[in-house]
N, C-alpha and C. Protein backbone atom coordinates (compact mmCIF):
# COMPACT_ATOMS: atom_id res chain seq x y z
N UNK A 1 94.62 -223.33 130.33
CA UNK A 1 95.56 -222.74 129.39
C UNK A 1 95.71 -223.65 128.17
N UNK A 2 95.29 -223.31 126.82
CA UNK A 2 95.68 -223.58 125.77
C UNK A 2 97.10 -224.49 125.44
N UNK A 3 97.57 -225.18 125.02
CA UNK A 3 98.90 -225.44 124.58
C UNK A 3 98.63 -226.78 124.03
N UNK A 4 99.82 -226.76 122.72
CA UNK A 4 99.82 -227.73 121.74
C UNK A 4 101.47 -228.06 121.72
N UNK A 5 101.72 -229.27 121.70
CA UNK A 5 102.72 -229.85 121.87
C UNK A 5 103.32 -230.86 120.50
N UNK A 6 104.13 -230.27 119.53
CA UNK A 6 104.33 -231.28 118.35
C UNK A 6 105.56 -232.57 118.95
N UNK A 7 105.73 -233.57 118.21
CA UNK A 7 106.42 -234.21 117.90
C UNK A 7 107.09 -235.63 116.51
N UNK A 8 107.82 -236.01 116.89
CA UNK A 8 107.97 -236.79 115.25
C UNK A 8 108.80 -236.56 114.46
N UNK A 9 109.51 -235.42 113.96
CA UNK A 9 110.43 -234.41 113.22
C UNK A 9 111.13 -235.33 113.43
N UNK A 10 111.79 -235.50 112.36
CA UNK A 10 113.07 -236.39 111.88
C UNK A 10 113.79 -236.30 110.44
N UNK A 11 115.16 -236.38 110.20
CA UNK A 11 115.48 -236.32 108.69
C UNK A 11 114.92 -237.88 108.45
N UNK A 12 114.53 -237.77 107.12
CA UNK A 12 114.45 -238.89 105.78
C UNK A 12 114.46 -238.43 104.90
N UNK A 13 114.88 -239.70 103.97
CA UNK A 13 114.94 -239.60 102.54
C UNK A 13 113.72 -239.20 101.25
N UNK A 14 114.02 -238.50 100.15
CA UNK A 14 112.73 -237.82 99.35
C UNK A 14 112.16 -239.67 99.17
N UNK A 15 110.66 -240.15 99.19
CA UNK A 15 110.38 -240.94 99.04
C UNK A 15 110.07 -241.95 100.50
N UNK A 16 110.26 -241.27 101.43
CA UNK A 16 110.44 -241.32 102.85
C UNK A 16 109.01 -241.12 103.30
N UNK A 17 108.62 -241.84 104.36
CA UNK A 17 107.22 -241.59 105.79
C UNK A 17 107.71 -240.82 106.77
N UNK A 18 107.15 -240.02 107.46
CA UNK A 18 106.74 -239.61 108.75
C UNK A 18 105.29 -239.69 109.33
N UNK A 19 105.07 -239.20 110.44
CA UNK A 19 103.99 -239.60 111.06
C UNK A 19 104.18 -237.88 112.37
N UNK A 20 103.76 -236.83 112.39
CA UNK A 20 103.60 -236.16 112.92
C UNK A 20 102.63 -236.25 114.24
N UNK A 21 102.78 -236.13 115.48
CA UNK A 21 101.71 -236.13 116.49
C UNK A 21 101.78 -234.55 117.00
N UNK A 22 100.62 -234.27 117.96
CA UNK A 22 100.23 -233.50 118.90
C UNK A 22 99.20 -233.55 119.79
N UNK A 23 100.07 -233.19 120.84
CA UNK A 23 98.70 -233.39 121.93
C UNK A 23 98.59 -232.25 122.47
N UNK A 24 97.32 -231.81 122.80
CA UNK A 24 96.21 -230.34 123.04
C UNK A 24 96.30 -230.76 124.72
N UNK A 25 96.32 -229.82 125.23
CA UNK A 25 96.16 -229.56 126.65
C UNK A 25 95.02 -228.44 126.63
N UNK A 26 94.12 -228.35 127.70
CA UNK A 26 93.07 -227.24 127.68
C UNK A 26 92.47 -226.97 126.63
N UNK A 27 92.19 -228.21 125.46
CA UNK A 27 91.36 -227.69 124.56
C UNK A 27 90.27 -229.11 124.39
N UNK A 28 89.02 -228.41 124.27
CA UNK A 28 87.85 -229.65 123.60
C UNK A 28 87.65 -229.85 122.37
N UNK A 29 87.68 -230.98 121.68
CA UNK A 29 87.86 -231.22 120.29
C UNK A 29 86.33 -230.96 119.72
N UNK A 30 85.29 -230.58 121.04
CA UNK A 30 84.16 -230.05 120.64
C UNK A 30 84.18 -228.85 120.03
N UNK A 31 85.11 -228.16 120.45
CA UNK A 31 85.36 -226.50 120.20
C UNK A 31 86.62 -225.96 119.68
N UNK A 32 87.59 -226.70 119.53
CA UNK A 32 88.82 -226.04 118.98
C UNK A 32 89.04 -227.00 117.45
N UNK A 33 89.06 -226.18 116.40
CA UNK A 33 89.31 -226.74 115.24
C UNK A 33 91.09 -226.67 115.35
N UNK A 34 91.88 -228.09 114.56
CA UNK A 34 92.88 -228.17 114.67
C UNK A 34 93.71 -228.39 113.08
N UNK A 35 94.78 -227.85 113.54
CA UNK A 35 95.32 -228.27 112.01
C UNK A 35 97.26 -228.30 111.74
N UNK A 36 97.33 -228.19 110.70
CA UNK A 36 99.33 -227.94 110.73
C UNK A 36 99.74 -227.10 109.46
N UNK A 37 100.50 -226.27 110.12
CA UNK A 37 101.32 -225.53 109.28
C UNK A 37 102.69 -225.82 108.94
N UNK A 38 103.55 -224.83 108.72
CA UNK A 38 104.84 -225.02 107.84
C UNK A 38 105.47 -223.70 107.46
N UNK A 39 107.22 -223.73 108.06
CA UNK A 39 107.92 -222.56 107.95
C UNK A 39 109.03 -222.87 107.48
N UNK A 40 109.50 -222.40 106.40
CA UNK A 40 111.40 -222.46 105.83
C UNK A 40 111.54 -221.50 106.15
N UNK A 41 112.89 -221.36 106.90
CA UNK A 41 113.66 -219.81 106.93
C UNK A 41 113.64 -218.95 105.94
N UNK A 42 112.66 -217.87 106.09
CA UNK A 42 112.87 -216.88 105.02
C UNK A 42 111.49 -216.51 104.42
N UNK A 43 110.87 -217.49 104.47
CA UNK A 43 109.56 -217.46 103.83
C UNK A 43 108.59 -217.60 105.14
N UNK A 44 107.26 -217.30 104.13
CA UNK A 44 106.00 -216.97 105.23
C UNK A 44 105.64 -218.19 105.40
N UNK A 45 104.75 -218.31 106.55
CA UNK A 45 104.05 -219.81 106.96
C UNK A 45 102.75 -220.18 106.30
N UNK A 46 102.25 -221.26 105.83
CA UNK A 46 101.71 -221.80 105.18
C UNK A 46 100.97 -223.10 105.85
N UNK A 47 99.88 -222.78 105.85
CA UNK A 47 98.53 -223.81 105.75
C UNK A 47 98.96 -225.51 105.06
N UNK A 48 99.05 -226.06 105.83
CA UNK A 48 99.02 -227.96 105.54
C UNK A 48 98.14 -228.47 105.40
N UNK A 49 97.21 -228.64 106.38
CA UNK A 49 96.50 -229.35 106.48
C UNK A 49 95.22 -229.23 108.00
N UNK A 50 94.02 -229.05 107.80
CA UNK A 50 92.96 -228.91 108.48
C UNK A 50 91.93 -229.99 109.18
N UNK A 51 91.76 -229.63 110.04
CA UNK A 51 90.28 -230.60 110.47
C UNK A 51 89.33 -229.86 111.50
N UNK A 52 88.38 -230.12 110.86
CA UNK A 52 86.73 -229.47 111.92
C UNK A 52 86.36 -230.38 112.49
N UNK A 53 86.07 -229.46 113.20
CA UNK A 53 84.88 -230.60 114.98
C UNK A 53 84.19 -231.70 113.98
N UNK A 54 83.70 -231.33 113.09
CA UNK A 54 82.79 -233.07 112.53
C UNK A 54 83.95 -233.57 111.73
N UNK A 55 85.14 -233.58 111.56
CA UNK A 55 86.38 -234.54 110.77
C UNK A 55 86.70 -233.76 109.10
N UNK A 56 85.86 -232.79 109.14
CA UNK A 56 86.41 -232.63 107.50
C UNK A 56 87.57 -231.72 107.49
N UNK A 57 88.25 -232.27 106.46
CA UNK A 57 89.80 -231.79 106.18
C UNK A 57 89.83 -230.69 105.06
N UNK A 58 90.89 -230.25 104.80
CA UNK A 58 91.12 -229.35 103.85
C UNK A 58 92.78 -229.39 103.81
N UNK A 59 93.24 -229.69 102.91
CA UNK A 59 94.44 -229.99 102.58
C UNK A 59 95.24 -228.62 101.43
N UNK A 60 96.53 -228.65 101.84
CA UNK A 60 96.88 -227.53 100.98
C UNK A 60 97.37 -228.05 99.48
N UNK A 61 97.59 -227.93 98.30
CA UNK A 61 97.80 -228.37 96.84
C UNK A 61 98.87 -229.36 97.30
N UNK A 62 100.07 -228.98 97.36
CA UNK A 62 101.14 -229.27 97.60
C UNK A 62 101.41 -230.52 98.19
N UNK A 63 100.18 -231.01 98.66
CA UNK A 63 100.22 -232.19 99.87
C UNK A 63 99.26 -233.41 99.67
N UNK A 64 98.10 -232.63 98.82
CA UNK A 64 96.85 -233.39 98.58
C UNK A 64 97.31 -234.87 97.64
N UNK A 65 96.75 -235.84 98.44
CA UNK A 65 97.30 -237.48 98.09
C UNK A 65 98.27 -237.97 99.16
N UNK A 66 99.22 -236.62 99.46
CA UNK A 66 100.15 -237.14 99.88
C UNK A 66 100.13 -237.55 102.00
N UNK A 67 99.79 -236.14 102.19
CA UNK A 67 99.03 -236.20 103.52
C UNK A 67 97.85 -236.38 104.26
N UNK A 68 97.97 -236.71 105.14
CA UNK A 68 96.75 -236.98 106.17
C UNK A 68 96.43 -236.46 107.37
N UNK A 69 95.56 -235.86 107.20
CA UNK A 69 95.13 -235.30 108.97
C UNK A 69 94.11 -236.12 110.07
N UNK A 70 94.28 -236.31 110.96
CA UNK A 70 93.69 -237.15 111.90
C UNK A 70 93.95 -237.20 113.04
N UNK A 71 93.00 -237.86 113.92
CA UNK A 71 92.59 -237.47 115.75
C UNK A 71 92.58 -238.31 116.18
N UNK A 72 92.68 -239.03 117.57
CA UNK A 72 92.38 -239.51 118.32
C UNK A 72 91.63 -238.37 119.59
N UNK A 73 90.13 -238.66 119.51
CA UNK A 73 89.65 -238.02 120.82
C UNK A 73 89.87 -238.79 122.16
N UNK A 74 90.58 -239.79 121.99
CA UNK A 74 90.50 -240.24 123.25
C UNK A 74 91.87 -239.72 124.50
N UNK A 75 92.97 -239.93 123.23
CA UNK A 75 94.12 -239.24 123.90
C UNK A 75 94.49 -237.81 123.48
N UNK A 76 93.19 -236.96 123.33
CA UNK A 76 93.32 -235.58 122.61
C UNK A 76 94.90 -235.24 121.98
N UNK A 77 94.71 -236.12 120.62
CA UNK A 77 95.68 -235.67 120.11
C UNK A 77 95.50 -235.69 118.30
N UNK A 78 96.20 -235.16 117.57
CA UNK A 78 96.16 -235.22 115.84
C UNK A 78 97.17 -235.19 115.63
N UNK A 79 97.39 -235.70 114.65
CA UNK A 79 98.27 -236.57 113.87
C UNK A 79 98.63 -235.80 112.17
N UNK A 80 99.79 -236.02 111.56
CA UNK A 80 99.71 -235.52 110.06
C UNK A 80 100.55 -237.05 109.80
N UNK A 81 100.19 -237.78 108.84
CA UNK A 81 100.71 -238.86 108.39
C UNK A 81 101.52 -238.39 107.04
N UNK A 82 102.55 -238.00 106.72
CA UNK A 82 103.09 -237.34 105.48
C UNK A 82 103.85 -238.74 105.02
N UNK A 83 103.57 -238.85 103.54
CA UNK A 83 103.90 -240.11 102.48
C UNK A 83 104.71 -239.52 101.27
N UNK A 84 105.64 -239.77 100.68
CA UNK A 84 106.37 -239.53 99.59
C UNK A 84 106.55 -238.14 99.90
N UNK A 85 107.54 -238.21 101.04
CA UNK A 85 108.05 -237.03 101.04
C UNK A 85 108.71 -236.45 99.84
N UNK A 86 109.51 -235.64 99.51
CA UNK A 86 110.58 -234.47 98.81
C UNK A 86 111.21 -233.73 99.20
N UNK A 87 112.36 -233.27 99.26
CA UNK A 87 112.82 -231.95 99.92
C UNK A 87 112.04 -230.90 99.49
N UNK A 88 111.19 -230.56 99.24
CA UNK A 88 110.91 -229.42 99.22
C UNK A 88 109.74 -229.30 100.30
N UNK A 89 109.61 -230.14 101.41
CA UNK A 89 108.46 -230.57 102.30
C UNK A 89 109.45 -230.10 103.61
N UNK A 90 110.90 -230.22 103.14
CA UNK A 90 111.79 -229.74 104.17
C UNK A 90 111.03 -228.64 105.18
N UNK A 91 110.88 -228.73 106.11
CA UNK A 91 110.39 -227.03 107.12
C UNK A 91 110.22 -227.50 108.09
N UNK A 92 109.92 -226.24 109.47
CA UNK A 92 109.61 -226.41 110.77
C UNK A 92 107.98 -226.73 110.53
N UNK A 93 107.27 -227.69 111.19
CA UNK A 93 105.91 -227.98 111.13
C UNK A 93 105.38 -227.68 112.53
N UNK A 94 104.29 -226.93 112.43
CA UNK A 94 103.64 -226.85 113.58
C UNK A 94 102.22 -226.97 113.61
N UNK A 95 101.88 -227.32 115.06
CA UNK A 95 100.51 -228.11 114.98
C UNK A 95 99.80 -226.77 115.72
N UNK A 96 98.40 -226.33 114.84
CA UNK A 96 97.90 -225.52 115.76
C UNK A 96 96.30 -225.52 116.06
N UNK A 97 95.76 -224.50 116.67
CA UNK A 97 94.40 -224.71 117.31
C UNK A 97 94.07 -223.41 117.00
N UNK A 98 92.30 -223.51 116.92
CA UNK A 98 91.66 -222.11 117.15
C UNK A 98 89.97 -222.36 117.58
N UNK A 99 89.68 -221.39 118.49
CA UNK A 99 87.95 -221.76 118.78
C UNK A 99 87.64 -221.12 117.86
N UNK A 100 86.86 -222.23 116.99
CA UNK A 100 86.25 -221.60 115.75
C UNK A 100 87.28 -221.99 114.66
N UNK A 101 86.24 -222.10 113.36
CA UNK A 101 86.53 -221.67 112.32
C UNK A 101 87.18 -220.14 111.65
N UNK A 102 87.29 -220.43 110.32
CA UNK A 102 87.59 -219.08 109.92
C UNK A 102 88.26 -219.09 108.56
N UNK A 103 89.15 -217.66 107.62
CA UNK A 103 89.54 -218.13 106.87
C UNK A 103 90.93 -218.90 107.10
N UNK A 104 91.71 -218.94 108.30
CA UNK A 104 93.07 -220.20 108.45
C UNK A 104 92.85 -221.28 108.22
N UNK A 105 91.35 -222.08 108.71
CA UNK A 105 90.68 -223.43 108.17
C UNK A 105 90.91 -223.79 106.66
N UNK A 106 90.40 -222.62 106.29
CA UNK A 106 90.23 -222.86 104.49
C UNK A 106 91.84 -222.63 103.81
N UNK A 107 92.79 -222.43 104.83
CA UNK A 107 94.06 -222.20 104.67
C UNK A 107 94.62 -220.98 103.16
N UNK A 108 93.85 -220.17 103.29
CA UNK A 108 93.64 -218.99 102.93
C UNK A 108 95.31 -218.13 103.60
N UNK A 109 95.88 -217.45 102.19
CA UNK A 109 97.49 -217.09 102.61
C UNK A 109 96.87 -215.82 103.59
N UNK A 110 97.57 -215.37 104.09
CA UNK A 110 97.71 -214.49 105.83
C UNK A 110 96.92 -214.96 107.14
N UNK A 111 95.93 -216.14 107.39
CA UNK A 111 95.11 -215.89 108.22
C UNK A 111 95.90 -216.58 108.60
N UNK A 112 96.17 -217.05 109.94
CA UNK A 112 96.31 -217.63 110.80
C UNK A 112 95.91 -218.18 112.08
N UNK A 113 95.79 -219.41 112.55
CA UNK A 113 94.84 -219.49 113.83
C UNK A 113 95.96 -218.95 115.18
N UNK A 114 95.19 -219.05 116.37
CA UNK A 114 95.41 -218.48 117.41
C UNK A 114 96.44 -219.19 118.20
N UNK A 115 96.65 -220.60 118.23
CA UNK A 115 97.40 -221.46 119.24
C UNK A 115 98.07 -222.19 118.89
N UNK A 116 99.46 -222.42 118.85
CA UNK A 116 100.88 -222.30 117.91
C UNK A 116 101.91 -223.38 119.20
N UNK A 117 102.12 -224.64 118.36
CA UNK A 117 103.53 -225.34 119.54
C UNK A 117 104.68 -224.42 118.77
N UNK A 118 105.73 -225.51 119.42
CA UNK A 118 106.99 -224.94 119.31
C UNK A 118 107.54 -225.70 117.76
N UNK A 119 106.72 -226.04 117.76
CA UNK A 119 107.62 -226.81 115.77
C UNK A 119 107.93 -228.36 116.28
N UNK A 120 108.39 -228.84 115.43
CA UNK A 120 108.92 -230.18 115.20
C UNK A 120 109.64 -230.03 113.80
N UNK A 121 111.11 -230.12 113.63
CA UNK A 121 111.83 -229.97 112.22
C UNK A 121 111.58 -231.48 111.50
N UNK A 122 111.22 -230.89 110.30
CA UNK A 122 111.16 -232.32 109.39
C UNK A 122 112.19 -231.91 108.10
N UNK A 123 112.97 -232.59 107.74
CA UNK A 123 114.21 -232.22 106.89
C UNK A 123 114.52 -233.97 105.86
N UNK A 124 113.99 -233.61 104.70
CA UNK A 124 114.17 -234.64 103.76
C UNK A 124 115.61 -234.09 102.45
N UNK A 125 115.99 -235.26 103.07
CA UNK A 125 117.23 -235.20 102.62
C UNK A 125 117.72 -236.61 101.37
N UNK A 126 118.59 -236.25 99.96
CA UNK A 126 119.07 -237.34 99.28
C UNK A 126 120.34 -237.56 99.21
């Protein structure tokens, strides 16, 4: 069985670090491309940040410089390293999975991948 597990969510200040984790249960980092999204109450969810079976990323505007996507295959898990936060980064973040590529990789608005945790709230506050 599939399942992705976030953690890390914490308030800080605009100008503030976090460090997002997740760890994959039932998935091979041979075969499940992984990545993170993002929800404010009210609005649709949105594409963060990507990574493919060979490491390449794809980052959404909003983030590019600022974030990082990354793995450890050993303790099947990925990571979002977020730097100079803002409130406007405020949202529920979630870490997700899909076998295969597609257009959610290229973080393309409606697609979405298949395998969804429960969030982790990140809330930047001044």
């Amino acid at each position: 069985q599939v399942q992705v597990v976030e953690s890390g969510g914490d308030l800080v200040q605009p100008g503030g670090s976090l460090r997002l984790s997740c760890t994959a249960y039932g998935i091979s980092f041979d075969e499940y491309y992984m990545g993170w999204f993002r929800q404010v109450p009210g609005k649709e969810r949105e594409g963060v940040a990507t990574l493919s079976l060979r490491e390449n990323t794809r980052y959404a505007d909003f983030v590019k410089g600022r974030f990082t996507i990354s793995r450890d295959r050993s303790r099947n898990m990925v990571f979002l390293q977020m730097n100079n936060l803002t409130p406007e980064d405020t949202a529920m973040y979630y870490c997700v999975s899909h076998r295969g590529a597609g257009s959610w990789w290229y973080l393309q608005p409606g697609y979405f991948p298949d395998y969804w945790g429960q969030g982790t709230q990140v809330t930047v506050y001044s």
